[in-house]
PDB file of N, CA and C in Angstrom:
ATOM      1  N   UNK A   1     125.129   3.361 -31.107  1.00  0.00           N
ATOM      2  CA  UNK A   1     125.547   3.181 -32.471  1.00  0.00           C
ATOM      3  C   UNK A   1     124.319   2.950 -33.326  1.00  0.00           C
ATOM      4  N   UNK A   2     124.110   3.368 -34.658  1.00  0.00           N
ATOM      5  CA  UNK A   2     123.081   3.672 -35.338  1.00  0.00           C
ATOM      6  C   UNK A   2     124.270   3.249 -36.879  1.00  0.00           C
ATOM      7  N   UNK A   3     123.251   1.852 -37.863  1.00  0.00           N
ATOM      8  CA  UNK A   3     123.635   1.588 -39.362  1.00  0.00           C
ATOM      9  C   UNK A   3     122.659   1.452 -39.800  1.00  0.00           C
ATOM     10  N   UNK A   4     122.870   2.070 -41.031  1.00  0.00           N
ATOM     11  CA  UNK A   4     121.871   1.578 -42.218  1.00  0.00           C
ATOM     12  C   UNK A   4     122.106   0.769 -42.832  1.00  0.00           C
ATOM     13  N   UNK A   5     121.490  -0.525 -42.774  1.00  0.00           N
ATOM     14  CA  UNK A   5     121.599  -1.982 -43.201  1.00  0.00           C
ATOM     15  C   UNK A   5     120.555  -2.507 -44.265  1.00  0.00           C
ATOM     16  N   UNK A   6     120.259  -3.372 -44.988  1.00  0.00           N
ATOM     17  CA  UNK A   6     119.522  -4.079 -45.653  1.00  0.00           C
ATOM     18  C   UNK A   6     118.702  -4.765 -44.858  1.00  0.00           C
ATOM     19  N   UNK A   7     117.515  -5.048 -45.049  1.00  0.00           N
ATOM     20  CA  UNK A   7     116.569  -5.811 -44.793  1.00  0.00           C
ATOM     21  C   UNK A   7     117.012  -7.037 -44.192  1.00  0.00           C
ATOM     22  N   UNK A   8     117.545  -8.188 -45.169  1.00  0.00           N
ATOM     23  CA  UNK A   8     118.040  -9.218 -45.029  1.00  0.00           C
ATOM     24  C   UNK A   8     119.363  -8.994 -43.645  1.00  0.00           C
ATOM     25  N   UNK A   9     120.033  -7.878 -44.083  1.00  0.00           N
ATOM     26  CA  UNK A   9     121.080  -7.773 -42.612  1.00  0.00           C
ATOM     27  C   UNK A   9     120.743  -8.000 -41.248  1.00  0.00           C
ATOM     28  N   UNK A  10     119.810  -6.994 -41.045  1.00  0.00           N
ATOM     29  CA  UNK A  10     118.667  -6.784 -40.227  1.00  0.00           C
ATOM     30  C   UNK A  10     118.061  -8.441 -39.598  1.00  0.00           C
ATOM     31  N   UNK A  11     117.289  -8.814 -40.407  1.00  0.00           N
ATOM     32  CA  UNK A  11     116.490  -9.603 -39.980  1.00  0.00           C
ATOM     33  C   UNK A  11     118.076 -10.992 -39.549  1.00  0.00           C
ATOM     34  N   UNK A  12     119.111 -11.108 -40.343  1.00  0.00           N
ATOM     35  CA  UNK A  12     120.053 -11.883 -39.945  1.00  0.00           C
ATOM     36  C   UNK A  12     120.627 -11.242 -38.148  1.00  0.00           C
ATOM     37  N   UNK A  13     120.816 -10.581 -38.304  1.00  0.00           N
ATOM     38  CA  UNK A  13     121.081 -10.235 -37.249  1.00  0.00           C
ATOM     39  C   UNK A  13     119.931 -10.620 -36.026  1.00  0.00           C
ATOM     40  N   UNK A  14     118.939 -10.435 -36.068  1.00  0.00           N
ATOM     41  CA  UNK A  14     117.622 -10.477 -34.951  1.00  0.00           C
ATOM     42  C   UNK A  14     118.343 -12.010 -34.971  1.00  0.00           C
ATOM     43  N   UNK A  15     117.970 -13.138 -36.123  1.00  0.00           N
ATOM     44  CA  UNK A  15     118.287 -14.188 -35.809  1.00  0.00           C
ATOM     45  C   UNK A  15     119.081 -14.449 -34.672  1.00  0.00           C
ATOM     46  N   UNK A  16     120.620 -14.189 -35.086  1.00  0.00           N
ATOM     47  CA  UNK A  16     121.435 -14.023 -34.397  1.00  0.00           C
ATOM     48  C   UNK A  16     121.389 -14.176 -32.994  1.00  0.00           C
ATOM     49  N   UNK A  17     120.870 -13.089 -32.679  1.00  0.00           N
ATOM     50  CA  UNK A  17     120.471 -12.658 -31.474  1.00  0.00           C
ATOM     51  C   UNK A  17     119.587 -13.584 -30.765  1.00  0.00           C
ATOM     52  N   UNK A  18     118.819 -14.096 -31.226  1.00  0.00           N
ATOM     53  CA  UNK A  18     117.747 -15.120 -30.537  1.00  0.00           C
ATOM     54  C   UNK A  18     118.441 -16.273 -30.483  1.00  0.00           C
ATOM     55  N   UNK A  19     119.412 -16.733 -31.002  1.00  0.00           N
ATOM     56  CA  UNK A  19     120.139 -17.921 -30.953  1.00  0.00           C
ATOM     57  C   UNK A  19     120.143 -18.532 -29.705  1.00  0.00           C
ATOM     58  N   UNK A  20     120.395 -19.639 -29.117  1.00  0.00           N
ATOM     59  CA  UNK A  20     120.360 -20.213 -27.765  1.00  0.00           C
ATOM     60  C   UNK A  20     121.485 -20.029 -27.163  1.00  0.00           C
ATOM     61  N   UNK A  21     122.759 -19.976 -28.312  1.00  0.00           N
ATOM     62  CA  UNK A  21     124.391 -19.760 -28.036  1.00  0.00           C
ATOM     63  C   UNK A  21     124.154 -18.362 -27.117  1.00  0.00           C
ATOM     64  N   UNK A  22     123.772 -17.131 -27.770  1.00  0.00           N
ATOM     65  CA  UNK A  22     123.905 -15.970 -27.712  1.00  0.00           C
ATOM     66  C   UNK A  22     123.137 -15.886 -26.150  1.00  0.00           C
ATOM     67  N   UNK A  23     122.135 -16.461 -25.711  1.00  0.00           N
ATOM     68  CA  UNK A  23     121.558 -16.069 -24.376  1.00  0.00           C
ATOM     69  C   UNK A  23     122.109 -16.946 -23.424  1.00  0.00           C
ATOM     70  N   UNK A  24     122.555 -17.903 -23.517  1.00  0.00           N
ATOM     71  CA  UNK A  24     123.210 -18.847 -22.365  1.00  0.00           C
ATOM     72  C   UNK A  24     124.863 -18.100 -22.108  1.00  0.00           C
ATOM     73  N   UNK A  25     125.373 -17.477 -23.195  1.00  0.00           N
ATOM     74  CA  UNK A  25     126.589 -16.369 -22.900  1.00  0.00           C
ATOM     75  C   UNK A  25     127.720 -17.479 -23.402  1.00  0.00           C
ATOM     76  N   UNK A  26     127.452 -18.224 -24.330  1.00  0.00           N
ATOM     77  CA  UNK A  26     128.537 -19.075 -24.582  1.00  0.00           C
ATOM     78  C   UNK A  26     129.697 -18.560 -25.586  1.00  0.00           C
ATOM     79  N   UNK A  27     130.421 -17.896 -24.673  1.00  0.00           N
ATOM     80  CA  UNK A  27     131.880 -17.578 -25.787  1.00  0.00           C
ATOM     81  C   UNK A  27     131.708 -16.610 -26.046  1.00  0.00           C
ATOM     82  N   UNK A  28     132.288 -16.057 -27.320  1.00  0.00           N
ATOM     83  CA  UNK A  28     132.252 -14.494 -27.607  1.00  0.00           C
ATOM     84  C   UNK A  28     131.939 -14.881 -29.120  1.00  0.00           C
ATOM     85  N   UNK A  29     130.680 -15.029 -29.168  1.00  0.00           N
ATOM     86  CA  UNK A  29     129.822 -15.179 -30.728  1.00  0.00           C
ATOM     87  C   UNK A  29     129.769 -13.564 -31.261  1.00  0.00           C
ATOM     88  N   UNK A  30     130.613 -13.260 -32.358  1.00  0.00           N
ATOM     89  CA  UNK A  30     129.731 -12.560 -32.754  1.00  0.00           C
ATOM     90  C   UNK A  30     129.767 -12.304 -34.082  1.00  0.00           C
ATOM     91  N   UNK A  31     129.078 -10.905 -34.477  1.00  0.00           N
ATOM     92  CA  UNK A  31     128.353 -10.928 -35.915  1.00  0.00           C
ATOM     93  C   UNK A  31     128.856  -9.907 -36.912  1.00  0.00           C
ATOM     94  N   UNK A  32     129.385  -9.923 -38.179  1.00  0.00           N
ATOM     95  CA  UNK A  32     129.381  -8.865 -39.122  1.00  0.00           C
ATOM     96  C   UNK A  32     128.186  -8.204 -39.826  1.00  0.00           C
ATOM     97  N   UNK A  33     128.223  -6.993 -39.928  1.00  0.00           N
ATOM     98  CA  UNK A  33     127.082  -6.281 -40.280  1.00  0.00           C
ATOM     99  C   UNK A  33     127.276  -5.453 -41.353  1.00  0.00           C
ATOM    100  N   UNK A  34     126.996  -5.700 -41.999  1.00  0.00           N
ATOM    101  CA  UNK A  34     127.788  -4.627 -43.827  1.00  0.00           C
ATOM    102  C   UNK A  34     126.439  -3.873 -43.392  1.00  0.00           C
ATOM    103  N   UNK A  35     127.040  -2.594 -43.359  1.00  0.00           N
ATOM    104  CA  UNK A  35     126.175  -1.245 -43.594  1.00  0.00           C
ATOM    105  C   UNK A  35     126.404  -0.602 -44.607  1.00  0.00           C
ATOM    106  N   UNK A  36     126.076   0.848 -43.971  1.00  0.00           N
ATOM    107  CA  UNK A  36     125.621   1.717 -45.880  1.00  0.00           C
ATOM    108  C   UNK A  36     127.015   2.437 -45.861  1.00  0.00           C
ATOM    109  N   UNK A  37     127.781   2.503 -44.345  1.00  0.00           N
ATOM    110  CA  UNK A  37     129.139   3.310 -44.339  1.00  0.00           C
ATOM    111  C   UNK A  37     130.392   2.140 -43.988  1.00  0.00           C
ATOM    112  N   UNK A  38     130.040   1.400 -44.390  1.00  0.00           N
ATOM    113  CA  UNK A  38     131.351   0.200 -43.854  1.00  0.00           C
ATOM    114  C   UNK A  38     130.742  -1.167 -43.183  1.00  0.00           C
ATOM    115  N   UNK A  39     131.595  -1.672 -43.009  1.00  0.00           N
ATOM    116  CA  UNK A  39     131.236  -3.358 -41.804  1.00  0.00           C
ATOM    117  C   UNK A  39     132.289  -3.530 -40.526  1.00  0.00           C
ATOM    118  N   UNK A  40     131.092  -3.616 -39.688  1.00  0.00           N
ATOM    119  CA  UNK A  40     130.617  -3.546 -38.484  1.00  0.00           C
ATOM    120  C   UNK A  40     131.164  -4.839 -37.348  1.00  0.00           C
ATOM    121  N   UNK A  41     131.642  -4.938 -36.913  1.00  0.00           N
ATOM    122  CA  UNK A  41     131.536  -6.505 -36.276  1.00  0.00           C
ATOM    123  C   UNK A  41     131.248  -6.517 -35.128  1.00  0.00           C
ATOM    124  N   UNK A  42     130.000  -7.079 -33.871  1.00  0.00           N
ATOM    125  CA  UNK A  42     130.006  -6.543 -32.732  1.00  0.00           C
ATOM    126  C   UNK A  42     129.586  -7.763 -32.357  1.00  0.00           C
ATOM    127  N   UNK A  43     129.832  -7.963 -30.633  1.00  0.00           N
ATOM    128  CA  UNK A  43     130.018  -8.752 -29.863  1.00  0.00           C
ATOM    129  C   UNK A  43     128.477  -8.841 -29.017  1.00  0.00           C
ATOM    130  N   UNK A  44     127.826  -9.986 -29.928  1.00  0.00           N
ATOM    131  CA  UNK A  44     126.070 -10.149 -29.828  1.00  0.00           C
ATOM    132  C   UNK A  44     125.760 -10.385 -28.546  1.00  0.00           C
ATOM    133  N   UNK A  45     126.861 -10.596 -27.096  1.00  0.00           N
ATOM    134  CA  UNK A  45     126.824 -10.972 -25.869  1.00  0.00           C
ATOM    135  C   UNK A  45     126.631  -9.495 -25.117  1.00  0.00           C
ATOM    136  N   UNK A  46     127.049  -8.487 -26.030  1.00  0.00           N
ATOM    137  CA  UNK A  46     127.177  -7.117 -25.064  1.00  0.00           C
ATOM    138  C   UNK A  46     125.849  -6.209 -25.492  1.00  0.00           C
ATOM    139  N   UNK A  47     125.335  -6.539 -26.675  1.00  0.00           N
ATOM    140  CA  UNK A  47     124.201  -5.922 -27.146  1.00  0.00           C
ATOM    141  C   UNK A  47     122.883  -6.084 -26.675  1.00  0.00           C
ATOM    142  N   UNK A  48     122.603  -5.094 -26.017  1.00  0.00           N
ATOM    143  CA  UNK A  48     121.217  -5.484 -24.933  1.00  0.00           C
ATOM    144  C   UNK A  48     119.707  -4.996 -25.474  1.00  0.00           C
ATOM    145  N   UNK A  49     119.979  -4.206 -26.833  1.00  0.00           N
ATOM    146  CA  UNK A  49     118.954  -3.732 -27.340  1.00  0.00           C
ATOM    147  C   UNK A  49     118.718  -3.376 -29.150  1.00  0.00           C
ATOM    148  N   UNK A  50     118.217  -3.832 -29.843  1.00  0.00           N
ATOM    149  CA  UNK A  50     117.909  -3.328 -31.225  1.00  0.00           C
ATOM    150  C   UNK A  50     116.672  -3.060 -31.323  1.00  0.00           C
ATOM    151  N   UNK A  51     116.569  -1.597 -32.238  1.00  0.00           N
ATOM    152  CA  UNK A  51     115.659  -0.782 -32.293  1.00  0.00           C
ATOM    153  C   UNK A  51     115.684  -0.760 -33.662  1.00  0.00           C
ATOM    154  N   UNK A  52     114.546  -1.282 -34.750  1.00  0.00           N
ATOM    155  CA  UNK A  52     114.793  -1.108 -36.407  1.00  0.00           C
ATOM    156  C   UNK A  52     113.634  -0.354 -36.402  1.00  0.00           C
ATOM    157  N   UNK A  53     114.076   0.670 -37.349  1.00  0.00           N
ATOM    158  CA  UNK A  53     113.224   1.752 -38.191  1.00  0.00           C
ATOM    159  C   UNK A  53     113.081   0.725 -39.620  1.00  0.00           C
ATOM    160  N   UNK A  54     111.447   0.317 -40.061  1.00  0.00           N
ATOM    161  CA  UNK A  54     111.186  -0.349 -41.020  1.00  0.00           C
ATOM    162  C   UNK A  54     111.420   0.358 -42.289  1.00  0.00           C
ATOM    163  N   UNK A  55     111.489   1.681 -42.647  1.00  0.00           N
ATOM    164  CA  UNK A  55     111.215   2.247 -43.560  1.00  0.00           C
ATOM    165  C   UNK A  55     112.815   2.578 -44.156  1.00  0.00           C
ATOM    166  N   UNK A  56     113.719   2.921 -42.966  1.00  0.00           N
ATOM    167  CA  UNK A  56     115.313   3.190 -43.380  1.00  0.00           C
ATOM    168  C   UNK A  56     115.818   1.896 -43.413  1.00  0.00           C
ATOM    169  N   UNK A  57     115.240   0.523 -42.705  1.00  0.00           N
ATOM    170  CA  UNK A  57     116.017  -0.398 -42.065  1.00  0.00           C
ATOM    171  C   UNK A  57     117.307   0.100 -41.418  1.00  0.00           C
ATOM    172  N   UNK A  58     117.244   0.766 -40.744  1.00  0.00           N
ATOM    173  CA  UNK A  58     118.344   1.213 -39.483  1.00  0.00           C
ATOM    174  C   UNK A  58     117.778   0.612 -38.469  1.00  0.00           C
ATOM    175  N   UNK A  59     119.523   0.148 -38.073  1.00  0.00           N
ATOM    176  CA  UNK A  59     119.386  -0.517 -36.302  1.00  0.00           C
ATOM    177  C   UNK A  59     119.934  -0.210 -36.082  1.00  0.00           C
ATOM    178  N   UNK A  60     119.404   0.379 -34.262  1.00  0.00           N
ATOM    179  CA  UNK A  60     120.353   1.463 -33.146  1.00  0.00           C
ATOM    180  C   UNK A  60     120.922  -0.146 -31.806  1.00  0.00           C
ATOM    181  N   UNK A  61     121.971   0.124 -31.810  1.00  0.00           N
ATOM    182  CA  UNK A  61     122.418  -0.887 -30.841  1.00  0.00           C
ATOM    183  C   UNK A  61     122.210  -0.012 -29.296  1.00  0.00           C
ATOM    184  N   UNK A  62     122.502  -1.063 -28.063  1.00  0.00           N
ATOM    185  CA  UNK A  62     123.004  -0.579 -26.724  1.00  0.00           C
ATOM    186  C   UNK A  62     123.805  -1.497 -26.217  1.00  0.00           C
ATOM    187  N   UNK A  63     124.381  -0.833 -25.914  1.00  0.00           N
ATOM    188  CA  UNK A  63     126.040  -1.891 -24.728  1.00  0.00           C
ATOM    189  C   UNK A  63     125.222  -1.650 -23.805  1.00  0.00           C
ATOM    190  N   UNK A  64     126.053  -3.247 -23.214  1.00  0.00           N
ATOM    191  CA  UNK A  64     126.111  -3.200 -21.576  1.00  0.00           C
ATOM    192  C   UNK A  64     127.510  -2.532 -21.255  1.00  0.00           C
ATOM    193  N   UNK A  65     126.741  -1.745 -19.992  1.00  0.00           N
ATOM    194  CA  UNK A  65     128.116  -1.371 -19.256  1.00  0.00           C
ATOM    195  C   UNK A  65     129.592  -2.302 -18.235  1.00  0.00           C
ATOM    196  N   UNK A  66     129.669  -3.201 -19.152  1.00  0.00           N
ATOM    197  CA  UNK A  66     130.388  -4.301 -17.928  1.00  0.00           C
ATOM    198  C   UNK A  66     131.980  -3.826 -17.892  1.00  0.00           C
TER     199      UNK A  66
END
């Protein structure tokens, strides 16, 4: 999955992600993401990878396969 997000989205999200909740696997935390085609809501426990292009601010997600 690939959005074009805002800066501020973006960098909220990384937060997110680094959280202590989010790596110890506590619960099903997760995050809304207003993009450029709609909002997003994904489950920050299954997301194993973000890839931001600085110039579009696009972030490409990856699932785990569980």
């Amino acid at each position: 999955m690939s959005a074009i997000v805002s800066p501020p989205s973006a960098d909220a999200l990384e937060q997110a992600l680094g959280s202590a909740d989010v790596r110890a696997d506590a619960g099903d935390a997760a995050f809304a993401l207003d993009a450029e085609d709609g909002r997003y809501t994904v489950a920050l426990r299954r997301i194993v990878y973000v890839k931001r292009f600085a110039r579009e601010s696009r972030v490409g997600f990856g699932a785990s396969a569980e």
